[in-house]
PDB file of N, CA and C in Angstrom:
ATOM      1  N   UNK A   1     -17.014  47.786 -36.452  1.00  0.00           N
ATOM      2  CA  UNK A   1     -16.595  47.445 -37.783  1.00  0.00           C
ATOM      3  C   UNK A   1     -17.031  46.024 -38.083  1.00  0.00           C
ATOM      4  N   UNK A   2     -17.129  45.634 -39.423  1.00  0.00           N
ATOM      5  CA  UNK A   2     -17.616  44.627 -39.532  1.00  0.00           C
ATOM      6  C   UNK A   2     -16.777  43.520 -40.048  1.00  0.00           C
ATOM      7  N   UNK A   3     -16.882  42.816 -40.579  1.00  0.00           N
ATOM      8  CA  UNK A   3     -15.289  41.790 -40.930  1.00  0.00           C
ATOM      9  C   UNK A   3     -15.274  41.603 -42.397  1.00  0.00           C
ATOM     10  N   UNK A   4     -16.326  42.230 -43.067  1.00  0.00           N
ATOM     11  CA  UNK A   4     -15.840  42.761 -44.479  1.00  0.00           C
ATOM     12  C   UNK A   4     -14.423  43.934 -44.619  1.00  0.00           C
ATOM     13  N   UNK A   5     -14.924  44.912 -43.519  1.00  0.00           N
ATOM     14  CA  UNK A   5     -14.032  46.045 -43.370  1.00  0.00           C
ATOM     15  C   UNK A   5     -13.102  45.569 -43.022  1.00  0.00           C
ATOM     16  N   UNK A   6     -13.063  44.813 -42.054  1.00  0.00           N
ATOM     17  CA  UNK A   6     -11.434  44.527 -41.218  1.00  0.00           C
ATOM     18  C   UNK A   6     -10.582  43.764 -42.581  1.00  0.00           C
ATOM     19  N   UNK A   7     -11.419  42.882 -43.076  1.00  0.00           N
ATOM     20  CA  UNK A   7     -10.415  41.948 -44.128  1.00  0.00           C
ATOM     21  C   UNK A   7     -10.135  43.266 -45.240  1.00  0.00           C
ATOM     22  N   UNK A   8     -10.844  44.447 -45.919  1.00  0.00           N
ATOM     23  CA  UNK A   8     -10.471  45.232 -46.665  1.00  0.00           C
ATOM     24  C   UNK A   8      -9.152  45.922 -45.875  1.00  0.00           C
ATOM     25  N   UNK A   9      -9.482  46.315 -44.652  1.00  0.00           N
ATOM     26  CA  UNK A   9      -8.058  46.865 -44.258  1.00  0.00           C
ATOM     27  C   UNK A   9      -6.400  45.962 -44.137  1.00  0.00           C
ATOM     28  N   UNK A  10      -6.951  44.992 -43.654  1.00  0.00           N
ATOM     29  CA  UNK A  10      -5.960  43.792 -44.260  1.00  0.00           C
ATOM     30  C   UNK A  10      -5.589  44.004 -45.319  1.00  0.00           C
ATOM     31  N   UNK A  11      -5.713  43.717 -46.270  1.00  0.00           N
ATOM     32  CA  UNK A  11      -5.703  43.575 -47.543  1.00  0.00           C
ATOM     33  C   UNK A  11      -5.164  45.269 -48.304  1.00  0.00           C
ATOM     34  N   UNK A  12      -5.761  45.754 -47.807  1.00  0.00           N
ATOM     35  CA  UNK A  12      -4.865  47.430 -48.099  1.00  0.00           C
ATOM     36  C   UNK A  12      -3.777  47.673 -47.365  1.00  0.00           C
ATOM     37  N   UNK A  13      -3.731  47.135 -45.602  1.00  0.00           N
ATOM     38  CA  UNK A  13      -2.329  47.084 -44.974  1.00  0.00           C
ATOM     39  C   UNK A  13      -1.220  46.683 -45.585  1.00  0.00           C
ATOM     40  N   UNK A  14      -1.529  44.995 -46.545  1.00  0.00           N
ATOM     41  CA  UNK A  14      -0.713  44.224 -46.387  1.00  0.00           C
ATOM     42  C   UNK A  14       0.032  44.975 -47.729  1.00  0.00           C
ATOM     43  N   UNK A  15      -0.794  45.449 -49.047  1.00  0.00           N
ATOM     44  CA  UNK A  15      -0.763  45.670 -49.873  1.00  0.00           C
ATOM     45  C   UNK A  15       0.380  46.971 -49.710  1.00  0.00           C
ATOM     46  N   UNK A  16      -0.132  47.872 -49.264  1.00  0.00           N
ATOM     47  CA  UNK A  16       0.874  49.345 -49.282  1.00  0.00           C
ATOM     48  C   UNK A  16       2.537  48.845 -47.954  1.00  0.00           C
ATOM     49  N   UNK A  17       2.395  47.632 -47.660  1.00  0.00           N
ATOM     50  CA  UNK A  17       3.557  47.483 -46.872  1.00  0.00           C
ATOM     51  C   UNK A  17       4.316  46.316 -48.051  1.00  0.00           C
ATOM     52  N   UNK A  18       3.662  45.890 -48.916  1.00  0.00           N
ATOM     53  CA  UNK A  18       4.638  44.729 -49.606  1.00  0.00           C
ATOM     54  C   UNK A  18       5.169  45.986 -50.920  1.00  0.00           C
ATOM     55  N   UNK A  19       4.202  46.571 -51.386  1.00  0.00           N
ATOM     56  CA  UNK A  19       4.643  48.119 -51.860  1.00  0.00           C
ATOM     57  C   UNK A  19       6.132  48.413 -51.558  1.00  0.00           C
ATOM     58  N   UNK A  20       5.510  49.486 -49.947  1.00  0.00           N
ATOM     59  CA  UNK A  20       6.588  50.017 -49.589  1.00  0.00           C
ATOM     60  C   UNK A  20       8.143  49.442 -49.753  1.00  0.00           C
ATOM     61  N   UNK A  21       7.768  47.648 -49.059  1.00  0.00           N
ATOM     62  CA  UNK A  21       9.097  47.090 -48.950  1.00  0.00           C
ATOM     63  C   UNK A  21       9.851  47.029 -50.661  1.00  0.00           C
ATOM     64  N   UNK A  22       9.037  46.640 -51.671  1.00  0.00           N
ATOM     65  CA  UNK A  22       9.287  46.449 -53.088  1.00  0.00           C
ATOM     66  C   UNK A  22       9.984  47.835 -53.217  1.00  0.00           C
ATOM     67  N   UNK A  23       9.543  48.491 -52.759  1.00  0.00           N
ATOM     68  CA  UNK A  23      10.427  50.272 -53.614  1.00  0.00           C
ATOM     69  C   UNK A  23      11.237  50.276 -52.880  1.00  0.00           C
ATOM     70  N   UNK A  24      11.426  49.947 -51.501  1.00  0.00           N
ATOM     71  CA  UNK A  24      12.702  50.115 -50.370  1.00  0.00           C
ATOM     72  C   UNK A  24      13.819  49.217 -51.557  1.00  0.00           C
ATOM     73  N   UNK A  25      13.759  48.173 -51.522  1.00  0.00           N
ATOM     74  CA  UNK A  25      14.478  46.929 -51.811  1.00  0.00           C
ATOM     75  C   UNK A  25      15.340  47.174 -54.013  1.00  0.00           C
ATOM     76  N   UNK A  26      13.899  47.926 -54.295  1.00  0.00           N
ATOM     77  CA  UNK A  26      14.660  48.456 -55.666  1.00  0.00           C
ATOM     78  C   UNK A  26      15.122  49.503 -55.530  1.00  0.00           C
ATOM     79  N   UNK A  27      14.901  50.689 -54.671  1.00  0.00           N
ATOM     80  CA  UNK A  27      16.046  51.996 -54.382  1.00  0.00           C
ATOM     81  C   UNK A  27      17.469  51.540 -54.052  1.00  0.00           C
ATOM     82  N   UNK A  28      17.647  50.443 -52.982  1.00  0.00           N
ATOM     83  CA  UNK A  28      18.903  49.870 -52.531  1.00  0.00           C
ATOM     84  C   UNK A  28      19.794  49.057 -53.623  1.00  0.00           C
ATOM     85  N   UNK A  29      19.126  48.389 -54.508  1.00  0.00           N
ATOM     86  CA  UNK A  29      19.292  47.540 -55.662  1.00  0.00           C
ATOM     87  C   UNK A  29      19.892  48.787 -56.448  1.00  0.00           C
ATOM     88  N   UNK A  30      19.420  49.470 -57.134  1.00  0.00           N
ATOM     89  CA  UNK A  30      19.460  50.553 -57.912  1.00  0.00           C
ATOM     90  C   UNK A  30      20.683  51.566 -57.401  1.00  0.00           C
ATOM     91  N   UNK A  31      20.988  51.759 -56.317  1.00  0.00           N
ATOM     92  CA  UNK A  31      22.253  52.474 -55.530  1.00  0.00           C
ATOM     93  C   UNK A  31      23.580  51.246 -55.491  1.00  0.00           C
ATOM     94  N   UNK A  32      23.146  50.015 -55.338  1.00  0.00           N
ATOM     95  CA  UNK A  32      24.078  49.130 -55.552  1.00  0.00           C
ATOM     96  C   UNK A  32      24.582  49.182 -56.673  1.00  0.00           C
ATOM     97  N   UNK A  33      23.568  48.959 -57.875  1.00  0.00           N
ATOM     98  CA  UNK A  33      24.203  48.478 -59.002  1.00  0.00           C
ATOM     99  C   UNK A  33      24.925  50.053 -59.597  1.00  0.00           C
ATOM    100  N   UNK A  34      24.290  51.086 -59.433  1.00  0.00           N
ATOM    101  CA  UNK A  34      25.183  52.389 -59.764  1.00  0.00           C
ATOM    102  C   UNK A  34      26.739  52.471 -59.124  1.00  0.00           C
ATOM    103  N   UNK A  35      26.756  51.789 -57.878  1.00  0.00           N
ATOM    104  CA  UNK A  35      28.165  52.001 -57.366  1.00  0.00           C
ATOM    105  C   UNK A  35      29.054  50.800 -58.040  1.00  0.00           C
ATOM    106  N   UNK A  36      28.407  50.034 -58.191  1.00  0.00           N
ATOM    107  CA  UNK A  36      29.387  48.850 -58.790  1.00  0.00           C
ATOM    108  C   UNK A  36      29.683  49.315 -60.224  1.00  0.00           C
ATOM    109  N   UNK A  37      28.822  49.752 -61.248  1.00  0.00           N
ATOM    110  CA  UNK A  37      29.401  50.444 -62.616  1.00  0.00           C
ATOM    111  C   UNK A  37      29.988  51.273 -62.295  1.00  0.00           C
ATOM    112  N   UNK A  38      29.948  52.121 -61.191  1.00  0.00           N
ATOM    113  CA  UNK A  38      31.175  53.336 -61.668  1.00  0.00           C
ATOM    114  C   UNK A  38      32.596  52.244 -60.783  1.00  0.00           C
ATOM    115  N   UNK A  39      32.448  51.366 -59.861  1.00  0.00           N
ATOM    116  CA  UNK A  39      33.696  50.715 -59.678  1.00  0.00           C
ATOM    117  C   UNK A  39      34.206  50.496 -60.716  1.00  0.00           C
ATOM    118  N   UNK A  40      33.324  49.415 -61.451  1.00  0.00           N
ATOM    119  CA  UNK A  40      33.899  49.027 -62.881  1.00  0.00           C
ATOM    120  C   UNK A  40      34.538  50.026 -63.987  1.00  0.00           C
ATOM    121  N   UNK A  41      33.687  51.120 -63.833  1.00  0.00           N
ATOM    122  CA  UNK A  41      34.621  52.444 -65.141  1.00  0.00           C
ATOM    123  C   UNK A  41      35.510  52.750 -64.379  1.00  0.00           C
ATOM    124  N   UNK A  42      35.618  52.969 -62.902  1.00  0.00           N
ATOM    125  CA  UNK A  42      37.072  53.037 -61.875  1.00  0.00           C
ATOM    126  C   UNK A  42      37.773  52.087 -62.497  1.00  0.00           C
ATOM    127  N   UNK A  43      37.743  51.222 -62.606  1.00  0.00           N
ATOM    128  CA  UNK A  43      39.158  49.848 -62.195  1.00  0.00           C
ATOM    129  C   UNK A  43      39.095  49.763 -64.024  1.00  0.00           C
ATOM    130  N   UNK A  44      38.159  50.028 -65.047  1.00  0.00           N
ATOM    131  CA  UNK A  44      38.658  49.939 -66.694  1.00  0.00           C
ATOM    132  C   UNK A  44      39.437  51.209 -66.988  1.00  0.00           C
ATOM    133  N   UNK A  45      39.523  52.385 -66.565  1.00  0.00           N
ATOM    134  CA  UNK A  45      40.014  53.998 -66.510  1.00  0.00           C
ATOM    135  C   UNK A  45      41.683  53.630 -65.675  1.00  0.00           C
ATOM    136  N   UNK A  46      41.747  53.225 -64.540  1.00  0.00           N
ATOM    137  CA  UNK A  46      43.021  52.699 -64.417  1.00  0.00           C
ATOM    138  C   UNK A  46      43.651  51.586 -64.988  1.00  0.00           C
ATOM    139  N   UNK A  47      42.612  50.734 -65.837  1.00  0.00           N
ATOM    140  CA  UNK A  47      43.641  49.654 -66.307  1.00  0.00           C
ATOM    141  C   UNK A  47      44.179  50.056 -67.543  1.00  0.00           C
ATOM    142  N   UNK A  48      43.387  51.184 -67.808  1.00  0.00           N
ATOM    143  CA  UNK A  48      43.686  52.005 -69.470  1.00  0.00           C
ATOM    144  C   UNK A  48      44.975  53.008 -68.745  1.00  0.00           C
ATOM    145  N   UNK A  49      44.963  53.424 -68.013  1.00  0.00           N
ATOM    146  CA  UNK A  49      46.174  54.209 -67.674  1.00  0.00           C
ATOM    147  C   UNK A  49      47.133  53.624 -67.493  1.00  0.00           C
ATOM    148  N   UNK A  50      46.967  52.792 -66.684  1.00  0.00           N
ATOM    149  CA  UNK A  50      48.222  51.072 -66.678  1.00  0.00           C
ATOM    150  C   UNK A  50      48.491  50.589 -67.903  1.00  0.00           C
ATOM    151  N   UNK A  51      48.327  50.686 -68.758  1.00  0.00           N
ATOM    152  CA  UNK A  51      48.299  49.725 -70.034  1.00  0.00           C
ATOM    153  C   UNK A  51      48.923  50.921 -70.837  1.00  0.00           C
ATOM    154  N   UNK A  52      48.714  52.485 -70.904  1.00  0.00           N
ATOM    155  CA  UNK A  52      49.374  53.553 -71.512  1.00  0.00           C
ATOM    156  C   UNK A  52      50.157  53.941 -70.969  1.00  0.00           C
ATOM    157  N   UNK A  53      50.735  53.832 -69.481  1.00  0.00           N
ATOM    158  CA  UNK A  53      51.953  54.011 -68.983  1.00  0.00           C
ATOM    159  C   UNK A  53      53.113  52.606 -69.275  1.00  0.00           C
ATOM    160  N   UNK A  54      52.545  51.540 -69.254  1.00  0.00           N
ATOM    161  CA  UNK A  54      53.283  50.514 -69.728  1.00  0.00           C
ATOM    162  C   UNK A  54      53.826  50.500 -71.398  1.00  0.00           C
ATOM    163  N   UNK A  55      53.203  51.047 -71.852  1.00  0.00           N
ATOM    164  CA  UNK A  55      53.537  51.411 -73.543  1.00  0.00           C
ATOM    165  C   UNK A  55      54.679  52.531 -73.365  1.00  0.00           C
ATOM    166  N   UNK A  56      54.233  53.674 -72.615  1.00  0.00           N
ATOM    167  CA  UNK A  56      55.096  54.089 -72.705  1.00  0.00           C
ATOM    168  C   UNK A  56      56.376  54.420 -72.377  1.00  0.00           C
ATOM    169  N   UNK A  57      56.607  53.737 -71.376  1.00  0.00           N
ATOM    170  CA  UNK A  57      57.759  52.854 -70.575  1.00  0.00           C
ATOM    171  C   UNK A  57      58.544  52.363 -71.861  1.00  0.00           C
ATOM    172  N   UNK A  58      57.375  51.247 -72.333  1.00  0.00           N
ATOM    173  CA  UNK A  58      58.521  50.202 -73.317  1.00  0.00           C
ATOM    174  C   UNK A  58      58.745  50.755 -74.723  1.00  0.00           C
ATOM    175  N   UNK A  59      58.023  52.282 -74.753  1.00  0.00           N
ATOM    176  CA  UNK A  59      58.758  52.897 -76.017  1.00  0.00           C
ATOM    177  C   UNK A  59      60.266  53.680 -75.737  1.00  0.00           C
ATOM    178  N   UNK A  60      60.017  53.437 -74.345  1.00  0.00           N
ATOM    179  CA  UNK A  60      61.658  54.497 -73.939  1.00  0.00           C
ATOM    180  C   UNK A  60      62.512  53.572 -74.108  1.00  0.00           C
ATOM    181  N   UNK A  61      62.010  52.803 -72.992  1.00  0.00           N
ATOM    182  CA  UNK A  61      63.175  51.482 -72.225  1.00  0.00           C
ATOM    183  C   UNK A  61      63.585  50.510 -73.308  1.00  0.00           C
ATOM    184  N   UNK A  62      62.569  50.096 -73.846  1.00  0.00           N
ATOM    185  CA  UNK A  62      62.847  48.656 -75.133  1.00  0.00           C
ATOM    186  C   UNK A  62      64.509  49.132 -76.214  1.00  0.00           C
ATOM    187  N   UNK A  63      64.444  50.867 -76.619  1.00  0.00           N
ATOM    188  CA  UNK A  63      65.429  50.934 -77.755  1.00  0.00           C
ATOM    189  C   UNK A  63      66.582  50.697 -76.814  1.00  0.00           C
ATOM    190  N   UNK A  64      66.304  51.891 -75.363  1.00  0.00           N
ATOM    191  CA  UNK A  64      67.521  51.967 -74.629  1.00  0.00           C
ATOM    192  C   UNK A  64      68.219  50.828 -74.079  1.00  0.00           C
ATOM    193  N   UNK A  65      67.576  49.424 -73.680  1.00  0.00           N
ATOM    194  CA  UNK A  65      67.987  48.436 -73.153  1.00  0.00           C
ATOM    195  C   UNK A  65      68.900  47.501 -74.512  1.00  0.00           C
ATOM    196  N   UNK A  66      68.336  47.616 -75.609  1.00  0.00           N
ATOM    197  CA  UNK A  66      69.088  46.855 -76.623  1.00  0.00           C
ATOM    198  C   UNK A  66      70.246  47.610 -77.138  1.00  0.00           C
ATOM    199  N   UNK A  67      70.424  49.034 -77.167  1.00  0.00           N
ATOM    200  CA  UNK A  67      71.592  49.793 -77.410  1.00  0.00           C
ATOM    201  C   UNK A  67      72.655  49.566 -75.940  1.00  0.00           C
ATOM    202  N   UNK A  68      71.967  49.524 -74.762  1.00  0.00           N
ATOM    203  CA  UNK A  68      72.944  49.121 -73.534  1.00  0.00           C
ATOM    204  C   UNK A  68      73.675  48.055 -73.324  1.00  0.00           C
ATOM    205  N   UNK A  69      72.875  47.384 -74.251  1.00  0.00           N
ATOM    206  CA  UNK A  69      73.157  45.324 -74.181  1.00  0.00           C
ATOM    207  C   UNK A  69      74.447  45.611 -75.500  1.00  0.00           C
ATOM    208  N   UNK A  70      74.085  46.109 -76.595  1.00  0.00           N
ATOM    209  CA  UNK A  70      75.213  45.734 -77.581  1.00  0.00           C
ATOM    210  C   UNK A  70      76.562  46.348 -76.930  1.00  0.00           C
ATOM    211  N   UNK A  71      76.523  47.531 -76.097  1.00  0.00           N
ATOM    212  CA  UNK A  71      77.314  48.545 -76.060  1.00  0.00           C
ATOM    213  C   UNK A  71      78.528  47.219 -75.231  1.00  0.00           C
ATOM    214  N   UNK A  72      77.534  46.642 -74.265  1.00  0.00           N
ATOM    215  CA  UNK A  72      78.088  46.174 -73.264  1.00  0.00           C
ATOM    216  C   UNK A  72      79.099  44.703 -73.723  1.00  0.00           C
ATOM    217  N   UNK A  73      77.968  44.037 -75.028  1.00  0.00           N
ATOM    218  CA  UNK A  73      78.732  43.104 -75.939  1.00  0.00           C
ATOM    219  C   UNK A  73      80.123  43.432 -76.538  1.00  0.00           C
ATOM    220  N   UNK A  74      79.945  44.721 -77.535  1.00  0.00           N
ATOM    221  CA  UNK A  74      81.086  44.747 -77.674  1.00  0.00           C
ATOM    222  C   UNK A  74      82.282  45.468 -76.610  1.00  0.00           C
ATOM    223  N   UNK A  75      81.968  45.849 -75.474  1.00  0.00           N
ATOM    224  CA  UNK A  75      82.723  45.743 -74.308  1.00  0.00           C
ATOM    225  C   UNK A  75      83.714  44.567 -74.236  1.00  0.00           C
ATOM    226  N   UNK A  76      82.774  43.959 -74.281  1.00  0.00           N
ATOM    227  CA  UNK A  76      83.600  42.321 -73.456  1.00  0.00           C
ATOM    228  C   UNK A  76      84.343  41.699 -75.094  1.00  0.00           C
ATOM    229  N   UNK A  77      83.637  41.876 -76.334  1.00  0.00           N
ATOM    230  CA  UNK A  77      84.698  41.523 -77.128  1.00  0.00           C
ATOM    231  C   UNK A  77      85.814  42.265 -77.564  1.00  0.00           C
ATOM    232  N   UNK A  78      85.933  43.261 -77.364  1.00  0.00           N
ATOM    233  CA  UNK A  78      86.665  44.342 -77.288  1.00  0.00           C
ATOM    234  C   UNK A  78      88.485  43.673 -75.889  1.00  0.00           C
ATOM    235  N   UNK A  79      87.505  43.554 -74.876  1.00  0.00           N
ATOM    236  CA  UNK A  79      88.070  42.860 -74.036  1.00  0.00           C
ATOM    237  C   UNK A  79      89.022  41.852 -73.832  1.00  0.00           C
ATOM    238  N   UNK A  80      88.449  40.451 -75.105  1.00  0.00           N
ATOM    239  CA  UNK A  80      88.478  39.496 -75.199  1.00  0.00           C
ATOM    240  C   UNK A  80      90.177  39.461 -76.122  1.00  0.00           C
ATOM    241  N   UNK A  81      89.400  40.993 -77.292  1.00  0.00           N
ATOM    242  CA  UNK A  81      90.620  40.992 -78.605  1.00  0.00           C
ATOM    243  C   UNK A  81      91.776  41.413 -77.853  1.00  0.00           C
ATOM    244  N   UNK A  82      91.630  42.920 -77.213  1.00  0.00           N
ATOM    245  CA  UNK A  82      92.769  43.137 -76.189  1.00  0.00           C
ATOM    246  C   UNK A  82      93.414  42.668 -75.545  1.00  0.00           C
ATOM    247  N   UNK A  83      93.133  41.551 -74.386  1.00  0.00           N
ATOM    248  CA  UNK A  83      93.966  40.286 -73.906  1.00  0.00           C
ATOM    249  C   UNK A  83      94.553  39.402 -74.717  1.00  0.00           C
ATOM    250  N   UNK A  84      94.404  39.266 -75.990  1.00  0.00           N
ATOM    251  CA  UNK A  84      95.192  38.594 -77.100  1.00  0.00           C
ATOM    252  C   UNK A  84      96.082  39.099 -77.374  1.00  0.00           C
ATOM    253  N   UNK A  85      96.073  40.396 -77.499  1.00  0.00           N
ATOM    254  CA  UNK A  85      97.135  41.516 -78.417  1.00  0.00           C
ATOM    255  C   UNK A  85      98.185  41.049 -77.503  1.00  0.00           C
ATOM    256  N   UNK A  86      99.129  40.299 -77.708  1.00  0.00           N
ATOM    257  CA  UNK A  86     100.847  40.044 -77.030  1.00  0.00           C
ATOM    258  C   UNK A  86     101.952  40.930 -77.894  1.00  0.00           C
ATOM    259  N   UNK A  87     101.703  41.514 -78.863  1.00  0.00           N
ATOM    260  CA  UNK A  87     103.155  41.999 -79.881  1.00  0.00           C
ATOM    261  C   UNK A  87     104.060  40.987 -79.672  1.00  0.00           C
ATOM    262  N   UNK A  88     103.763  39.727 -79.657  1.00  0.00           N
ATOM    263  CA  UNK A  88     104.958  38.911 -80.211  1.00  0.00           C
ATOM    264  C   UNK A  88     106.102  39.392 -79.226  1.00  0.00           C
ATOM    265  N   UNK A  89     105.794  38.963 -77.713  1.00  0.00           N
ATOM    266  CA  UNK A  89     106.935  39.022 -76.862  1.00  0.00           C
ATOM    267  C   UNK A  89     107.129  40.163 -76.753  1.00  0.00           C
ATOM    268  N   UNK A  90     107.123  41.520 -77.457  1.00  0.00           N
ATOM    269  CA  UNK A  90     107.445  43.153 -77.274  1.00  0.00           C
ATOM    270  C   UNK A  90     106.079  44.025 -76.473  1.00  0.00           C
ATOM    271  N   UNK A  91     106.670  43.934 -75.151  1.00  0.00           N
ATOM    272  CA  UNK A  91     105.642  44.676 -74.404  1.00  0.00           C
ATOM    273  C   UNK A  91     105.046  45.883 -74.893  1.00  0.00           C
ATOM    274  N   UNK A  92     106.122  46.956 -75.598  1.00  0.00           N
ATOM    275  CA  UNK A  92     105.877  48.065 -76.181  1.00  0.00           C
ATOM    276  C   UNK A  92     104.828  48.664 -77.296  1.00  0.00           C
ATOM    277  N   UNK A  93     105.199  47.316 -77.939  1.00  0.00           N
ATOM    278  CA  UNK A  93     104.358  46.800 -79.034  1.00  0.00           C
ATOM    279  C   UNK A  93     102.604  46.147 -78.212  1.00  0.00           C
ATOM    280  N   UNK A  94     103.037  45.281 -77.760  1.00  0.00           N
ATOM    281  CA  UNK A  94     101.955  45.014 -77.104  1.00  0.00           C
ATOM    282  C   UNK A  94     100.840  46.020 -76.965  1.00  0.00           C
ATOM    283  N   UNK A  95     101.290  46.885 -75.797  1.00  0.00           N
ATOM    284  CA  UNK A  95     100.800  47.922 -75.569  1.00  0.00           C
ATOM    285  C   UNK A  95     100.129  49.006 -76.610  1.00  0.00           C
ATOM    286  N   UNK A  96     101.170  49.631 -77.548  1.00  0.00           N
ATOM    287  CA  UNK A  96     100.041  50.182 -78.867  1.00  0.00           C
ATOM    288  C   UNK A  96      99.370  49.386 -79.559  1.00  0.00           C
ATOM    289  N   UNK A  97      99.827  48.325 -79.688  1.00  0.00           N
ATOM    290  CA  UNK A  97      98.424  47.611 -80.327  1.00  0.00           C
ATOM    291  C   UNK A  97      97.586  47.578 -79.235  1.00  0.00           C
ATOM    292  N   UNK A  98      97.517  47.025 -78.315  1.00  0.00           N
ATOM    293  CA  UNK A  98      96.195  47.578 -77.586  1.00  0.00           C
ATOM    294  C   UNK A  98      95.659  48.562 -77.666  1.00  0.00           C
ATOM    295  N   UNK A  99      96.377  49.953 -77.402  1.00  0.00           N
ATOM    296  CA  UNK A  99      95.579  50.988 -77.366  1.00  0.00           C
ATOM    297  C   UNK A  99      95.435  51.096 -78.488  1.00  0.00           C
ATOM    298  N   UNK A 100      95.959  50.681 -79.979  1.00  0.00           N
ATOM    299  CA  UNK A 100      95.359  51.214 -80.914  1.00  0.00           C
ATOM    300  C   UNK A 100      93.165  50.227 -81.528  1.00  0.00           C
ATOM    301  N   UNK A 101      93.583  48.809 -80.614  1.00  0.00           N
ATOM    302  CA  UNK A 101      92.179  48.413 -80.253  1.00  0.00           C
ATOM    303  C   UNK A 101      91.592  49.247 -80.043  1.00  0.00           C
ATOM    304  N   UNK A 102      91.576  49.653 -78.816  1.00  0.00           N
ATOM    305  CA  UNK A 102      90.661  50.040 -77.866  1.00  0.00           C
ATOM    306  C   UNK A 102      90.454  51.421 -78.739  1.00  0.00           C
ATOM    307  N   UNK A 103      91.361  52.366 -79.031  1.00  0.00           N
ATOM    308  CA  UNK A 103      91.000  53.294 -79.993  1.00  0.00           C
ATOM    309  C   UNK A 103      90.002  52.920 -81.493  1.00  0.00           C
ATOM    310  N   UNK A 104      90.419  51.555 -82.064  1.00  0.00           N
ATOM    311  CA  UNK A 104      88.854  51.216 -83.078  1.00  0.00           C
ATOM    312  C   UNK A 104      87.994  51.629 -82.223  1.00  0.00           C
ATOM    313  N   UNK A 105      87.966  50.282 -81.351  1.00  0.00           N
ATOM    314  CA  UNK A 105      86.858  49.806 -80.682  1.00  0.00           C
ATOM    315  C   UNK A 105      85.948  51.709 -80.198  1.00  0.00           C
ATOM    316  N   UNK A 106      86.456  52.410 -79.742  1.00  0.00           N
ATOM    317  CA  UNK A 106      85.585  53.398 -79.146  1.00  0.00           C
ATOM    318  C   UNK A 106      85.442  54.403 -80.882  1.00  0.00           C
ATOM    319  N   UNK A 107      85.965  54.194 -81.851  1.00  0.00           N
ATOM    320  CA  UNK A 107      85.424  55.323 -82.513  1.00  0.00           C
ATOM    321  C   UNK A 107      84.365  54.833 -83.379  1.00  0.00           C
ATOM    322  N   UNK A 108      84.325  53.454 -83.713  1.00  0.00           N
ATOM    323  CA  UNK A 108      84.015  52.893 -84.734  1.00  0.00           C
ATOM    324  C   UNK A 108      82.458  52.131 -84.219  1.00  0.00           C
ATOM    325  N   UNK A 109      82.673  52.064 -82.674  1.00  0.00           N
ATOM    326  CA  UNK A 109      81.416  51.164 -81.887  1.00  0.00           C
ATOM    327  C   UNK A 109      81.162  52.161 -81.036  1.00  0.00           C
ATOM    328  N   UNK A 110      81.643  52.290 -79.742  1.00  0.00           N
ATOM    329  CA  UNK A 110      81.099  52.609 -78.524  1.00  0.00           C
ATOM    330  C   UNK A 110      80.312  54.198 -78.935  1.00  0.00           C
ATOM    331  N   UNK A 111      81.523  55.256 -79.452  1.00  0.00           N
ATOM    332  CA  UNK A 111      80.955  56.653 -79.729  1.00  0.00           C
ATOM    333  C   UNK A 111      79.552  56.460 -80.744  1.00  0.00           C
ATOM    334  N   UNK A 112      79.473  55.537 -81.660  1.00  0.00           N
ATOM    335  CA  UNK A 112      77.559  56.103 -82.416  1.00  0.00           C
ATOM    336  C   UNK A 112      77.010  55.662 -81.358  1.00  0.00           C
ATOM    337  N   UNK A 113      77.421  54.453 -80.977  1.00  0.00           N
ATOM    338  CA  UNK A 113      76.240  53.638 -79.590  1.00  0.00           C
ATOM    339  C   UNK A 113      75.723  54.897 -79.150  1.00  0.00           C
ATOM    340  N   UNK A 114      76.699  55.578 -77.938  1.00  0.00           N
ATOM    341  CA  UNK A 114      76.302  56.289 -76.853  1.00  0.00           C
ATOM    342  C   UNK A 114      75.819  57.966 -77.499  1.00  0.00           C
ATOM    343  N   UNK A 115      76.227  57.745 -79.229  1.00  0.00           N
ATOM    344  CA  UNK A 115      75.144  59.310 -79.651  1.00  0.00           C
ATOM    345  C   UNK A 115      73.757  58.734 -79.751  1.00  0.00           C
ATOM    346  N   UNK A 116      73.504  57.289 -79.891  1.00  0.00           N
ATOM    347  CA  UNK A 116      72.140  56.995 -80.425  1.00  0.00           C
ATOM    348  C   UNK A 116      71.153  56.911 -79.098  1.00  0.00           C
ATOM    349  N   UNK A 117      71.965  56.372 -77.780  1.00  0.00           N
ATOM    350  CA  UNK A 117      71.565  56.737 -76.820  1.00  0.00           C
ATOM    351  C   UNK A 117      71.520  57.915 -75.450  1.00  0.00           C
ATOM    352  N   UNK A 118      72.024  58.629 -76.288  1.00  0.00           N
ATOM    353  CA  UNK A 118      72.103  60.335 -75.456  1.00  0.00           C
ATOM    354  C   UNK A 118      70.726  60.707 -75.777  1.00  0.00           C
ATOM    355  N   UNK A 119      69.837  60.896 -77.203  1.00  0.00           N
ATOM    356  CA  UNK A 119      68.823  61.114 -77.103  1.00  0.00           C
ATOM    357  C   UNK A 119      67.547  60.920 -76.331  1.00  0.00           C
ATOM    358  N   UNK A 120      67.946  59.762 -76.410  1.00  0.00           N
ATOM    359  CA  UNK A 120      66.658  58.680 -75.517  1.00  0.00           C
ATOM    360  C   UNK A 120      66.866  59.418 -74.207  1.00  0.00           C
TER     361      UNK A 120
END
C-alpha cells in the first residue's frame, strides 16, 4: 500500500468512528431528554392531582370547620349566660332559668347549626 492509501484509510477510519460516536452520544441524549419530559408530565399530572384534591378537601372542610367553630362559640357563651343565672338566691328558680337557657340556646342556635352541618 502506498501512503496516499494508508492516509485515505485514516481519514475514512477516523471519519465513520467520530460518526459512529456522534449517533451513539445523540441516541443517549435523545433517551435522556424523553425520560426527563415524561418525569416532568409525571411530577405536573401529580401536582394537578394535589392541587384538585386540596380544593376539594377545602370545599368540604372550610364550611364544616366555621359551622364547628360557631357551634362551639356559642357553647361557651351559652355557658358563660348559664353560670350567671342565680334566681336571686332561689335555687329552684335558678335552676329553670337555666334550663330554660339552655333550652333557647339549643333551639334557636345549636339545632340549625348541626342541620346545616349533617349535610356536609
Amino acid at each position: 500500500m502506498d501512503a496516499v492509501t494508508i492516509e485515505i484509510i485514516k481519514v475514512v477510519t477516523t471519519s465513520v468512528v467520530t460518526i459512529g460516536g456522534w449517533w451513539a452520544v445523540h441516541r443517549l441524549t435523545l433517551g435522556r431528554e424523553e425520560a426527563a419530559r415524561s418525569n416532568v408530565e409525571v411530577q405536573k399530572r401529580i401536582a394537578d392531582q394535589r392541587l384538585r384534591v386540596d380544593q376539594q378537601i377545602a370545599e368540604l372542610y372550610e364550611p364544616l370547620l366555621g359551622l364547628v367553630e360557631m357551634v362551639e362559640t356559642i357553647y361557651f357563651n351559652r355557658q358563660k349566660l348559664v353560670s350567671k343565672l342565680t334566681g336571686n338566691g332561689d335555687s329552684s328558680k335558678a335552676a329553670v332559668d337555666q334550663a330554660e337557657a339552655k333550652r333557647y340556646y339549643f333551639d334557636k342556635s345549636f339545632r340549625p347549626l348541626h342541620f346545616q352541618i349533617i349535610p356536609l
